[in-house]
PDB file of N, CA and C in Angstrom:
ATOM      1  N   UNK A   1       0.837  -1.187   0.000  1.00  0.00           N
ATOM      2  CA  UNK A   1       0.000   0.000   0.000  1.00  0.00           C
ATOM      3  C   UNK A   1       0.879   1.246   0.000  1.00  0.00           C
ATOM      4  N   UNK A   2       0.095   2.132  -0.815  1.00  0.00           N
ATOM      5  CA  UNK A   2       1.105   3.695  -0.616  1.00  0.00           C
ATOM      6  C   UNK A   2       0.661   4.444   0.021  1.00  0.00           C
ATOM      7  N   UNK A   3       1.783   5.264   0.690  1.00  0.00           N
ATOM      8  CA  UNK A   3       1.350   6.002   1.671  1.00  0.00           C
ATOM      9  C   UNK A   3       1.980   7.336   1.772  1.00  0.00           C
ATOM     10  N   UNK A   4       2.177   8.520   2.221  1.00  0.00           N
ATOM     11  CA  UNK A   4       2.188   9.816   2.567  1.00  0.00           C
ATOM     12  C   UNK A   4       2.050  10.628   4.142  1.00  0.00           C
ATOM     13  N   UNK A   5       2.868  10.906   4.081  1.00  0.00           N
ATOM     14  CA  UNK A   5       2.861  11.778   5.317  1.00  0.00           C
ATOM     15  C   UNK A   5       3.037  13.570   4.891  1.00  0.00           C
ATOM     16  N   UNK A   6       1.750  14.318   5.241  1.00  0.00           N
ATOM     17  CA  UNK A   6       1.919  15.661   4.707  1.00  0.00           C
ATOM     18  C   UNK A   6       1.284  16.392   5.957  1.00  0.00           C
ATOM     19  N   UNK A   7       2.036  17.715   5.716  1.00  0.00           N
ATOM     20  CA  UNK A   7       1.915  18.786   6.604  1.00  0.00           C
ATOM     21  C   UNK A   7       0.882  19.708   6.030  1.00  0.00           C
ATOM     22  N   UNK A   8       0.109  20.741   6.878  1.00  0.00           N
ATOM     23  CA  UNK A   8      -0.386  21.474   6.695  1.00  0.00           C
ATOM     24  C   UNK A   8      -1.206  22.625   7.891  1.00  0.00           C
ATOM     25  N   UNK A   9      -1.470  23.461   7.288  1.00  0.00           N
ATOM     26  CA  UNK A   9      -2.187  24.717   8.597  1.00  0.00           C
ATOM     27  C   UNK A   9      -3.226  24.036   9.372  1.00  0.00           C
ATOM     28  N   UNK A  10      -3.993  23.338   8.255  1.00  0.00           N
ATOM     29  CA  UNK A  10      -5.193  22.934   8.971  1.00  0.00           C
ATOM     30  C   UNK A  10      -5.300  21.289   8.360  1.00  0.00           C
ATOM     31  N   UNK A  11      -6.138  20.545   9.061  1.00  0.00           N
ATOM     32  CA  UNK A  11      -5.907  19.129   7.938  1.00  0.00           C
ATOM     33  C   UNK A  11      -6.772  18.647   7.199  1.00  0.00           C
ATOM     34  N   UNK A  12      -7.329  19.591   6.636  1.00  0.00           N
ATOM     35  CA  UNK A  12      -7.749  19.944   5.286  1.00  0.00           C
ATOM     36  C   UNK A  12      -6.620  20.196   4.507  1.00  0.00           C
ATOM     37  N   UNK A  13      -5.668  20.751   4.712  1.00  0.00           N
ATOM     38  CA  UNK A  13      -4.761  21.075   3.590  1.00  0.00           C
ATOM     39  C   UNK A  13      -4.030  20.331   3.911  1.00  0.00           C
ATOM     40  N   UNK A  14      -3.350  19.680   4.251  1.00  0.00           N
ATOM     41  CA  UNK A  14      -2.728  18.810   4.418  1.00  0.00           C
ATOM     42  C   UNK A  14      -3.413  17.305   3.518  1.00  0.00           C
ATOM     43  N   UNK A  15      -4.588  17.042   3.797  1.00  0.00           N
ATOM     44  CA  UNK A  15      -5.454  15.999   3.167  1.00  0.00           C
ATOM     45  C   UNK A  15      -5.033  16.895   1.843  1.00  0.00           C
ATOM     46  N   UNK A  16      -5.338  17.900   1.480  1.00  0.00           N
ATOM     47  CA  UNK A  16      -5.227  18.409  -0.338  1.00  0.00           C
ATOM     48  C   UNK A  16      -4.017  18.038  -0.803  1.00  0.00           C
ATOM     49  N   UNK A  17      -2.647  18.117   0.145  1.00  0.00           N
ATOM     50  CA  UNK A  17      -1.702  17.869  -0.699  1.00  0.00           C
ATOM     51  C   UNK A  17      -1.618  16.278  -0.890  1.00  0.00           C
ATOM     52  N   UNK A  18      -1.543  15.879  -0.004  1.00  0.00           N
ATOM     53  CA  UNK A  18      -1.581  14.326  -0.020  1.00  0.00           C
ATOM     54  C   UNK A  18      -2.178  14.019  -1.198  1.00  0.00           C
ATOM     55  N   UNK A  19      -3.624  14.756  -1.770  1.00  0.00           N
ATOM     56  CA  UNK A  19      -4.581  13.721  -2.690  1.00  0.00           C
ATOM     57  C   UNK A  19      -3.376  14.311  -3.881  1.00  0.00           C
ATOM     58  N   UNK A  20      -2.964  15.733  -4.070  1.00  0.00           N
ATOM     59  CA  UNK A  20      -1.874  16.379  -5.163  1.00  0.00           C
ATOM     60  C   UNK A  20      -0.670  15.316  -5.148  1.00  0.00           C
ATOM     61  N   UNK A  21       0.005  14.798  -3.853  1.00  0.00           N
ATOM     62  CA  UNK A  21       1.132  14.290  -4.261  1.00  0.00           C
ATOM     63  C   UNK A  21       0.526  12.687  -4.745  1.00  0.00           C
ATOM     64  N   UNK A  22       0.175  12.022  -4.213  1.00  0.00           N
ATOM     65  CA  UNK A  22      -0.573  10.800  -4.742  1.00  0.00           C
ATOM     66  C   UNK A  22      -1.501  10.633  -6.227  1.00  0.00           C
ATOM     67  N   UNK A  23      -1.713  12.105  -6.674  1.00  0.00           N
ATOM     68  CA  UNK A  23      -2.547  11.793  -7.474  1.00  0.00           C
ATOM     69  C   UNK A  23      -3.867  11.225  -7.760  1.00  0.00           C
ATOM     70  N   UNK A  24      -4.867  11.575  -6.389  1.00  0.00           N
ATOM     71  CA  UNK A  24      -6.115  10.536  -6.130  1.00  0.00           C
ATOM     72  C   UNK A  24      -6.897  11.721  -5.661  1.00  0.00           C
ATOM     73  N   UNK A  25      -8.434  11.108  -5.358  1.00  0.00           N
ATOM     74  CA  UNK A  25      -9.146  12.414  -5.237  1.00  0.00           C
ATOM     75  C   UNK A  25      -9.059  12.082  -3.755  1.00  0.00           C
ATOM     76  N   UNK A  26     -10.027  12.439  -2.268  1.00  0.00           N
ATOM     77  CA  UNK A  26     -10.440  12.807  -1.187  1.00  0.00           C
ATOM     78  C   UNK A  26     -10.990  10.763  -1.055  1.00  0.00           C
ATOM     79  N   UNK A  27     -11.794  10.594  -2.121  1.00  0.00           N
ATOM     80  CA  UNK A  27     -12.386   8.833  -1.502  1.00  0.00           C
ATOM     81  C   UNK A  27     -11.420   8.113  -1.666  1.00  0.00           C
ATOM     82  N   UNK A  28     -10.237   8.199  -2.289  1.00  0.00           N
ATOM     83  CA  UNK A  28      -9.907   7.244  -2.858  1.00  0.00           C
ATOM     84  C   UNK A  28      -8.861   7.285  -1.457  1.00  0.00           C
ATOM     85  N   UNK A  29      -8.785   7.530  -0.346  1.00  0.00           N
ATOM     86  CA  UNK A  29      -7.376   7.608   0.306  1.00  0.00           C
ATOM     87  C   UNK A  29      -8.098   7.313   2.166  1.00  0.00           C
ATOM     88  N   UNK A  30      -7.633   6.390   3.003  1.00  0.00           N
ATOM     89  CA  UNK A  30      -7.826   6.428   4.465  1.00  0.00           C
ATOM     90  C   UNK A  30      -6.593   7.222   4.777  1.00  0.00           C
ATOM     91  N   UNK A  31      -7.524   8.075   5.850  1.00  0.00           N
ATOM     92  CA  UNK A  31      -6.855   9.130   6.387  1.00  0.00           C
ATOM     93  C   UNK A  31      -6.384   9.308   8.265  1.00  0.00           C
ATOM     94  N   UNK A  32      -5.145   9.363   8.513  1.00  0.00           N
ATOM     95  CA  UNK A  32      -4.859   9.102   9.873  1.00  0.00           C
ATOM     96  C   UNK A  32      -4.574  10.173  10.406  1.00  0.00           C
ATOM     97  N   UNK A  33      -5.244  10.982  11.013  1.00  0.00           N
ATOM     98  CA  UNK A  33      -4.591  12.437  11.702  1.00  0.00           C
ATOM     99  C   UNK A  33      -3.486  11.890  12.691  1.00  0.00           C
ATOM    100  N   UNK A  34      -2.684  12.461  12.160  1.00  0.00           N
ATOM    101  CA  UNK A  34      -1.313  12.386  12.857  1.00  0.00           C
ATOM    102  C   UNK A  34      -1.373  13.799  14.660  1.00  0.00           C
ATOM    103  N   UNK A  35      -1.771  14.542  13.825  1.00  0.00           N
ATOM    104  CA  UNK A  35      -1.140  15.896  14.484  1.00  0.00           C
ATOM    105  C   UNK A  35      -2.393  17.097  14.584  1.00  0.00           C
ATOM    106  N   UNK A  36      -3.004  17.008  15.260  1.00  0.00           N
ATOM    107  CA  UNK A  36      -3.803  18.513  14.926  1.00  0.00           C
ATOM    108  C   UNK A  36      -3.082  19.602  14.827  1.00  0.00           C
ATOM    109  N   UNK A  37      -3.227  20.337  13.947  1.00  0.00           N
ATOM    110  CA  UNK A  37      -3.061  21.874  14.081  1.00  0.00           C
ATOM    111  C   UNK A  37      -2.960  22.887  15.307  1.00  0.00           C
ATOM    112  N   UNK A  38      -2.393  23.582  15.096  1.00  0.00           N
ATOM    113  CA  UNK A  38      -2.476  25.254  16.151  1.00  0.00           C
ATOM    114  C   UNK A  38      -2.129  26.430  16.077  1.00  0.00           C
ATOM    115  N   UNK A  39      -2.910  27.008  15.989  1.00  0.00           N
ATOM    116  CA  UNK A  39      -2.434  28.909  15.481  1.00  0.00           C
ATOM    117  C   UNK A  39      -1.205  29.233  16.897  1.00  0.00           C
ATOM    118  N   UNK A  40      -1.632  28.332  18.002  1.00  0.00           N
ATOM    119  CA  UNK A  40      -0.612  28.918  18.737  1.00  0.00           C
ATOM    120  C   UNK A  40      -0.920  30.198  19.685  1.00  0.00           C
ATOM    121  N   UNK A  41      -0.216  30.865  20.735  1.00  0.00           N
ATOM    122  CA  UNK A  41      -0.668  32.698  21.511  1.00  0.00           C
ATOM    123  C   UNK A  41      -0.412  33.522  20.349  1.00  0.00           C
ATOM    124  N   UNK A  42      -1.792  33.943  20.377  1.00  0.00           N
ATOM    125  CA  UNK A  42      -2.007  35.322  19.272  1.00  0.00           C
ATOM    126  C   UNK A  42      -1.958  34.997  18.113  1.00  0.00           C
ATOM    127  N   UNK A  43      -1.768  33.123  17.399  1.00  0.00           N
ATOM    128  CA  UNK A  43      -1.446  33.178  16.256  1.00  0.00           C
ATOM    129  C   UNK A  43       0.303  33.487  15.945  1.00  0.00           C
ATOM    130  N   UNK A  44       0.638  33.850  17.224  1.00  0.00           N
ATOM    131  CA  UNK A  44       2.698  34.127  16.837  1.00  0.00           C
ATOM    132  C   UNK A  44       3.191  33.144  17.328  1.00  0.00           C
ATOM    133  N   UNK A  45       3.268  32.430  18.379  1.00  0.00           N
ATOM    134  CA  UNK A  45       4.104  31.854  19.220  1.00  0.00           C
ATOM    135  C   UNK A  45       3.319  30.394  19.808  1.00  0.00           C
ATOM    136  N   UNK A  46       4.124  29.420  19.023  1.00  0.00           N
ATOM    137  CA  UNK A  46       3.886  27.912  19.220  1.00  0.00           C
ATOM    138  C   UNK A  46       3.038  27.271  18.306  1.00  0.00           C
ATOM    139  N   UNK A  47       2.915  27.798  17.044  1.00  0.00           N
ATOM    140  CA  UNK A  47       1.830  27.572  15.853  1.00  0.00           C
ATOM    141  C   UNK A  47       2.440  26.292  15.482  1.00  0.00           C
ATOM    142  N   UNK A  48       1.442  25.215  15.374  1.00  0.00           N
ATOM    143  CA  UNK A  48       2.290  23.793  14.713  1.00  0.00           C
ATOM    144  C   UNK A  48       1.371  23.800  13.949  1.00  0.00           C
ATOM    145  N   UNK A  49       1.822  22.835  12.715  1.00  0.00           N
ATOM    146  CA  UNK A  49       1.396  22.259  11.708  1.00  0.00           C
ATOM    147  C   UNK A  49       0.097  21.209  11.767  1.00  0.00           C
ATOM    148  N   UNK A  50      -0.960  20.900  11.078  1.00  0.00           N
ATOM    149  CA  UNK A  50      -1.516  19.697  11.321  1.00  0.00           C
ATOM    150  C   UNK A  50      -0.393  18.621  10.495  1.00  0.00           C
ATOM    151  N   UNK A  51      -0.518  17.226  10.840  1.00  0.00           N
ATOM    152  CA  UNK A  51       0.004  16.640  10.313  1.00  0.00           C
ATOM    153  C   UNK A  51      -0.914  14.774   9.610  1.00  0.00           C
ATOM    154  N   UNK A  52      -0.840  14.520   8.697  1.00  0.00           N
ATOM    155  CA  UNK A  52      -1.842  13.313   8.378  1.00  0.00           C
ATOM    156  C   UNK A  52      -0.912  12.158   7.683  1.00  0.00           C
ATOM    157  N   UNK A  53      -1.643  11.157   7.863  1.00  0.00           N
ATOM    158  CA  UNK A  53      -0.853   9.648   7.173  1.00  0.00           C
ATOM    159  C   UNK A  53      -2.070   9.317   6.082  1.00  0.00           C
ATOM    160  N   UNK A  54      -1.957   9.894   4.983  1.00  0.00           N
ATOM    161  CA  UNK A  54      -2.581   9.000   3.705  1.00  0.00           C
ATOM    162  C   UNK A  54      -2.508   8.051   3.054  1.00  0.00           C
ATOM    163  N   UNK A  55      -3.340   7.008   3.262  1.00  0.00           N
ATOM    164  CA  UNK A  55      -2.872   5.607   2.285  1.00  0.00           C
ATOM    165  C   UNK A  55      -3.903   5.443   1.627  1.00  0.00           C
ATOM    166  N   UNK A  56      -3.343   4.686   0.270  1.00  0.00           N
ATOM    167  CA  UNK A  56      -4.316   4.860  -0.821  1.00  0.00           C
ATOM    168  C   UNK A  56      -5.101   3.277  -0.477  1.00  0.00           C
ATOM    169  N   UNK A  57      -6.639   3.721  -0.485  1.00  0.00           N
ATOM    170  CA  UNK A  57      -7.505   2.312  -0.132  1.00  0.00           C
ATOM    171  C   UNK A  57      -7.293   1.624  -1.130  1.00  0.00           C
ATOM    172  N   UNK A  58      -7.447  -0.062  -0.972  1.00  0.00           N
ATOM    173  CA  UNK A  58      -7.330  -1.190  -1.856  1.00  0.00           C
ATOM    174  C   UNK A  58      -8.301  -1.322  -2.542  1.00  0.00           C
ATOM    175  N   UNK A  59      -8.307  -1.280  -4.175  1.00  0.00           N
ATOM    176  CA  UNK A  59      -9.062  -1.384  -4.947  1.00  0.00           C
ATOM    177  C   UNK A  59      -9.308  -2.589  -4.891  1.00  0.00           C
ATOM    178  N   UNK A  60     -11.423  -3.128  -5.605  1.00  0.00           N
ATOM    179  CA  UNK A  60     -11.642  -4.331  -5.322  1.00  0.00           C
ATOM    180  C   UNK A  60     -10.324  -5.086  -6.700  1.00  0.00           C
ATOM    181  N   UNK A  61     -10.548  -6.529  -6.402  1.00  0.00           N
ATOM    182  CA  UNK A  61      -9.607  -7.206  -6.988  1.00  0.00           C
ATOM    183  C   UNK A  61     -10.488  -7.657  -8.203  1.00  0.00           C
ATOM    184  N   UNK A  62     -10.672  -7.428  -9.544  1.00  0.00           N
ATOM    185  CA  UNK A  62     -11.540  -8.217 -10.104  1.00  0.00           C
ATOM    186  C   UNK A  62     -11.292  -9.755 -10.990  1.00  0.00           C
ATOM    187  N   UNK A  63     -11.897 -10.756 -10.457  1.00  0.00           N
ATOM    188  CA  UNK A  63     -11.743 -12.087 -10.742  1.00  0.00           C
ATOM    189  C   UNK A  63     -11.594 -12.431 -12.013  1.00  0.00           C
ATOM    190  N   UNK A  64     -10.667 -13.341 -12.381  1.00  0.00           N
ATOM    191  CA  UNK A  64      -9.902 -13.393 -13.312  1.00  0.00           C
ATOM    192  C   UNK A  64     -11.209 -13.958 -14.217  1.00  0.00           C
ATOM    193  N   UNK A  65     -11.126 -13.515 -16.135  1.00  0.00           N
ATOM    194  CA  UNK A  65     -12.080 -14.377 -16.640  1.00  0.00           C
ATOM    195  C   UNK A  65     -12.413 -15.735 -16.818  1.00  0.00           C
ATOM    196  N   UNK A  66     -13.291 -16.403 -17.220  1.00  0.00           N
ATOM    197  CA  UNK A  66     -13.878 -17.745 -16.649  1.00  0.00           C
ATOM    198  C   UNK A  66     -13.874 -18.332 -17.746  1.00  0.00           C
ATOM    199  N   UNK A  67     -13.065 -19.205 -18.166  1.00  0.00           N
ATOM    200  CA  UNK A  67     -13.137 -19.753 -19.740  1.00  0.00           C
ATOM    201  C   UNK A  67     -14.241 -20.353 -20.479  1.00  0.00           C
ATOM    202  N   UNK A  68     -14.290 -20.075 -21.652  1.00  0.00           N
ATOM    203  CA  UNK A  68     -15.714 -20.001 -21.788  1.00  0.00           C
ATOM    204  C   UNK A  68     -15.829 -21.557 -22.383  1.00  0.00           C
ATOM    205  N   UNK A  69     -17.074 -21.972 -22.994  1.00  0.00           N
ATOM    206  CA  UNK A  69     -17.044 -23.354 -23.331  1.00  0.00           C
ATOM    207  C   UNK A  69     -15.499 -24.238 -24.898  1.00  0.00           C
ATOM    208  N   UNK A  70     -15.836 -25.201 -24.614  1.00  0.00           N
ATOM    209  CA  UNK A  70     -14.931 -25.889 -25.310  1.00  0.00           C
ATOM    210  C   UNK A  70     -14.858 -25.543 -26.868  1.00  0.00           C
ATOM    211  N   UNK A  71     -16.337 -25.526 -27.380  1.00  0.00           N
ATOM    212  CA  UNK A  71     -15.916 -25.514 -28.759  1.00  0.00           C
ATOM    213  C   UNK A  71     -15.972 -23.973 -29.176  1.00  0.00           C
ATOM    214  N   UNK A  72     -15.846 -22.862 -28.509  1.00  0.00           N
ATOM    215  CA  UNK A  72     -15.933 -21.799 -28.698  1.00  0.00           C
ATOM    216  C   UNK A  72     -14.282 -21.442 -28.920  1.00  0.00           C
ATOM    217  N   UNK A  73     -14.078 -21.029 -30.473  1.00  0.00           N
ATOM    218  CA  UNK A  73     -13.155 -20.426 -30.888  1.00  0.00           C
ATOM    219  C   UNK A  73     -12.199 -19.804 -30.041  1.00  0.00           C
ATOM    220  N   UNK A  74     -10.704 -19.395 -30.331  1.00  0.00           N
ATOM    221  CA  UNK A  74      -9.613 -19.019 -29.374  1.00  0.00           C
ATOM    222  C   UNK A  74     -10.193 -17.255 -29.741  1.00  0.00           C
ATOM    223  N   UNK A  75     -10.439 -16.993 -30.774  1.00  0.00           N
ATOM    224  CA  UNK A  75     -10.274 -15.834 -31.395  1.00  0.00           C
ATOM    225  C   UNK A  75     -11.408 -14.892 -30.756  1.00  0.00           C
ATOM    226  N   UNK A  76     -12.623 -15.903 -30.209  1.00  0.00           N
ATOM    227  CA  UNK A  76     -14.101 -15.767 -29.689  1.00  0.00           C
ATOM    228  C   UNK A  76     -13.378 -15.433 -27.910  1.00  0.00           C
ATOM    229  N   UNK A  77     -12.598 -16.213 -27.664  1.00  0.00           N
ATOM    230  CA  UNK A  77     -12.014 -16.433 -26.324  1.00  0.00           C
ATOM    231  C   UNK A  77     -11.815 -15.162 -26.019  1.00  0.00           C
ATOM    232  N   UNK A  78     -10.386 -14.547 -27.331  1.00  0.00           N
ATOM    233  CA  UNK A  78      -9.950 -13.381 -26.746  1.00  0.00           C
ATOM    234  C   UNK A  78     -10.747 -11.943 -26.758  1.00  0.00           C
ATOM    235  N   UNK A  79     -11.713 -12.067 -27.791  1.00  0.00           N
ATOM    236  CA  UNK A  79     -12.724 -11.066 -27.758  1.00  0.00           C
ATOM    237  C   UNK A  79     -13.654 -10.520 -26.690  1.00  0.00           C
ATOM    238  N   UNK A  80     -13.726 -12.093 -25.912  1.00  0.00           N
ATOM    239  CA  UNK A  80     -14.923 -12.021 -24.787  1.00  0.00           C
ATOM    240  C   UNK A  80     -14.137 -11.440 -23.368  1.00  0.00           C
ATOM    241  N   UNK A  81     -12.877 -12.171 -23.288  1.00  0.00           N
ATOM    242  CA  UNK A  81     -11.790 -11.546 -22.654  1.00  0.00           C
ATOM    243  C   UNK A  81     -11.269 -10.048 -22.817  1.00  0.00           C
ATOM    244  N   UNK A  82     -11.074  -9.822 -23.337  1.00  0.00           N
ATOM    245  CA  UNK A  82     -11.434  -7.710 -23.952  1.00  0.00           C
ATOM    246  C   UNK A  82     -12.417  -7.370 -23.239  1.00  0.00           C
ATOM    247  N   UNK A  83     -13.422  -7.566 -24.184  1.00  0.00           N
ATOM    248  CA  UNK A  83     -15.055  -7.297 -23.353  1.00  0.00           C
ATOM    249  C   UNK A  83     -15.111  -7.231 -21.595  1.00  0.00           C
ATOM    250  N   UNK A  84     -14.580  -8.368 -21.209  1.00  0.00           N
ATOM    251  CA  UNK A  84     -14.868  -8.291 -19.766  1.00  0.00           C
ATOM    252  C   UNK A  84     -13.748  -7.252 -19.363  1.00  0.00           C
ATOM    253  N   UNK A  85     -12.459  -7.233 -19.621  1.00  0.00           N
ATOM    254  CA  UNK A  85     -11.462  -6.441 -18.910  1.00  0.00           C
ATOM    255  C   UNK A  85     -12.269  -4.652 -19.373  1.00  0.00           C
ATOM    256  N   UNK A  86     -12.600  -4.408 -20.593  1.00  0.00           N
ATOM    257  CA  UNK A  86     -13.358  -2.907 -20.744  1.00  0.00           C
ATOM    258  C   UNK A  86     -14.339  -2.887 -20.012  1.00  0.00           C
ATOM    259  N   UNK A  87     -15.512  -4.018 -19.569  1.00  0.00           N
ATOM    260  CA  UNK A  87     -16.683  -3.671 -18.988  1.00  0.00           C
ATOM    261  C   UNK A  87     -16.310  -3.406 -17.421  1.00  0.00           C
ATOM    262  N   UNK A  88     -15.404  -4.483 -16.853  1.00  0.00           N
ATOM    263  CA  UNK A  88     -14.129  -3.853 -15.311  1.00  0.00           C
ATOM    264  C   UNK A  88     -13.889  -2.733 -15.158  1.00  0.00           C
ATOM    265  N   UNK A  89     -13.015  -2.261 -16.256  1.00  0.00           N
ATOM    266  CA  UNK A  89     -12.480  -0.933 -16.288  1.00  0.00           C
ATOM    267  C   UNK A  89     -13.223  -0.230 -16.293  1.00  0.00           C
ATOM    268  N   UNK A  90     -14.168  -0.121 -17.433  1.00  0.00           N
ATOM    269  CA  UNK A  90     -15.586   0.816 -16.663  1.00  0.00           C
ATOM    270  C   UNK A  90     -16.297   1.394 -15.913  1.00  0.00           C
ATOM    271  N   UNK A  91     -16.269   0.254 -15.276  1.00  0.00           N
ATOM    272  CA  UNK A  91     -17.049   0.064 -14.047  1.00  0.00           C
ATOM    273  C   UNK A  91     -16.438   0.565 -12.657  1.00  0.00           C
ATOM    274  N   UNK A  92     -15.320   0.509 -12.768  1.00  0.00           N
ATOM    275  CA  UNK A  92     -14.638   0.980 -11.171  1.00  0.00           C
ATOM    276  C   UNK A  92     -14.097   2.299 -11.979  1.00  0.00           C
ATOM    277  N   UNK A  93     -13.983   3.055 -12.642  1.00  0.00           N
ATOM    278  CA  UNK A  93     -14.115   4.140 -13.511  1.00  0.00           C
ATOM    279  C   UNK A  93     -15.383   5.109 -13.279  1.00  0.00           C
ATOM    280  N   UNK A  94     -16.699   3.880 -13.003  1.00  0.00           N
ATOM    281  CA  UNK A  94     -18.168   4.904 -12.884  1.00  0.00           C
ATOM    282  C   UNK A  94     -18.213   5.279 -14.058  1.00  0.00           C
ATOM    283  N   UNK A  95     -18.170   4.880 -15.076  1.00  0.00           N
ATOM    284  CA  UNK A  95     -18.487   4.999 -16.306  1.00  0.00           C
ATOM    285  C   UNK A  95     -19.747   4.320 -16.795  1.00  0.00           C
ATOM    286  N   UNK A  96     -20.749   4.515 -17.527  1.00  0.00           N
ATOM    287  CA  UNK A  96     -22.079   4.019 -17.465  1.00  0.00           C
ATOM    288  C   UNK A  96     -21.348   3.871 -19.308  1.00  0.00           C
ATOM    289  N   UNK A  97     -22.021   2.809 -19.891  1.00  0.00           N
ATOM    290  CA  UNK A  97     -21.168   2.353 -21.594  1.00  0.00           C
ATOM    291  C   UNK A  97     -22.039   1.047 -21.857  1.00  0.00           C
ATOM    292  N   UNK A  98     -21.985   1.339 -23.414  1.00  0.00           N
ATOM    293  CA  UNK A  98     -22.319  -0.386 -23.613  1.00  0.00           C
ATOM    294  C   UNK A  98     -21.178  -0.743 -24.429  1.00  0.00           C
ATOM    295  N   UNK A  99     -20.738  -2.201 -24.871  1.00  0.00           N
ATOM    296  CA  UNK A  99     -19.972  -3.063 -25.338  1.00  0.00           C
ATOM    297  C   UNK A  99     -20.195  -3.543 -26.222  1.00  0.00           C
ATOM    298  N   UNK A 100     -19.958  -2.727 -27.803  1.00  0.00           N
ATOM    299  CA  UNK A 100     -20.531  -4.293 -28.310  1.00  0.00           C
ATOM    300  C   UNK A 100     -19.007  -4.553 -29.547  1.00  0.00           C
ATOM    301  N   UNK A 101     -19.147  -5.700 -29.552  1.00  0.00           N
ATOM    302  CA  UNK A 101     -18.036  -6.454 -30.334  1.00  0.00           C
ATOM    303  C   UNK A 101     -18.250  -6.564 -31.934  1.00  0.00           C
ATOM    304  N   UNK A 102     -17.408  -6.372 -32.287  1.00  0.00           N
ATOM    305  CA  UNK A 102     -17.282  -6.514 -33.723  1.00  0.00           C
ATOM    306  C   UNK A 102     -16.082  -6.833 -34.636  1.00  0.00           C
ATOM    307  N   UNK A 103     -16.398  -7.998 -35.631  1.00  0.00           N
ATOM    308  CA  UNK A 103     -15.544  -8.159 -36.266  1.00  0.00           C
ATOM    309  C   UNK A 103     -15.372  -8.036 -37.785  1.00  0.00           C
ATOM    310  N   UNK A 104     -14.022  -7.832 -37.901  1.00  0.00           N
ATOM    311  CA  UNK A 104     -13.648  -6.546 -38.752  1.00  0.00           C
ATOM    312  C   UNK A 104     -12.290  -7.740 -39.548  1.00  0.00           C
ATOM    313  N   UNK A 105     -12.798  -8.131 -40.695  1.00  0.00           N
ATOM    314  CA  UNK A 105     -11.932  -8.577 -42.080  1.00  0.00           C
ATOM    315  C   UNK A 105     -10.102  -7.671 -41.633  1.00  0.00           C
TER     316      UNK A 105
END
């Protein structure tokens, strides 16, 4: 798992850089407050940082394809195999799509 340790005023910003250095949005990450924040007397004197541990959550795993029957072509195999890995990708994407296959001389 990857992970991050980032500073910030408040830990909100701190969570922003984390999702900037990781490259992920706000869901995609469990978040560990390390450190609360503090403006500190008057805002001058003893101001610390918040501080957070971001790790990026485990995407589901999706199950490998299921071979299809015996007398069904290799060429049929790898098509249907496509199909499922685009309709996956899709899908944990949140992409709403249809699929359709075609073959092409």
């Amino acid at each position: 798992m990857k992970s991050v340790e980032t500073e910030g005023k408040t830990i909100e910003e701190a969570i922003s850089r984390a999702c900037e250095e990781l490259g992920v949005s706000r869901e995609e990450l469990d978040i560990n407050v390390l450190a609360n924040g503090s403006t500190g007397f008057l805002g001058l004197v003893g101001a610390r940082n918040a501080r957070i541990r971001a790790t990026l959550k485990e995407s589901p795993k999706t199950p490998a394809p299921e071979p299809g029957p015996a007398s069904v072509s290799s060429g049929d195999q790898v098509a249907e195999a496509a199909r499922k890995i685009l309709s996956d990708l899709l899908r944990l994407l949140e992409v709403e799509a249809s699929i359709d296959l075609k073959e092409d001389s």
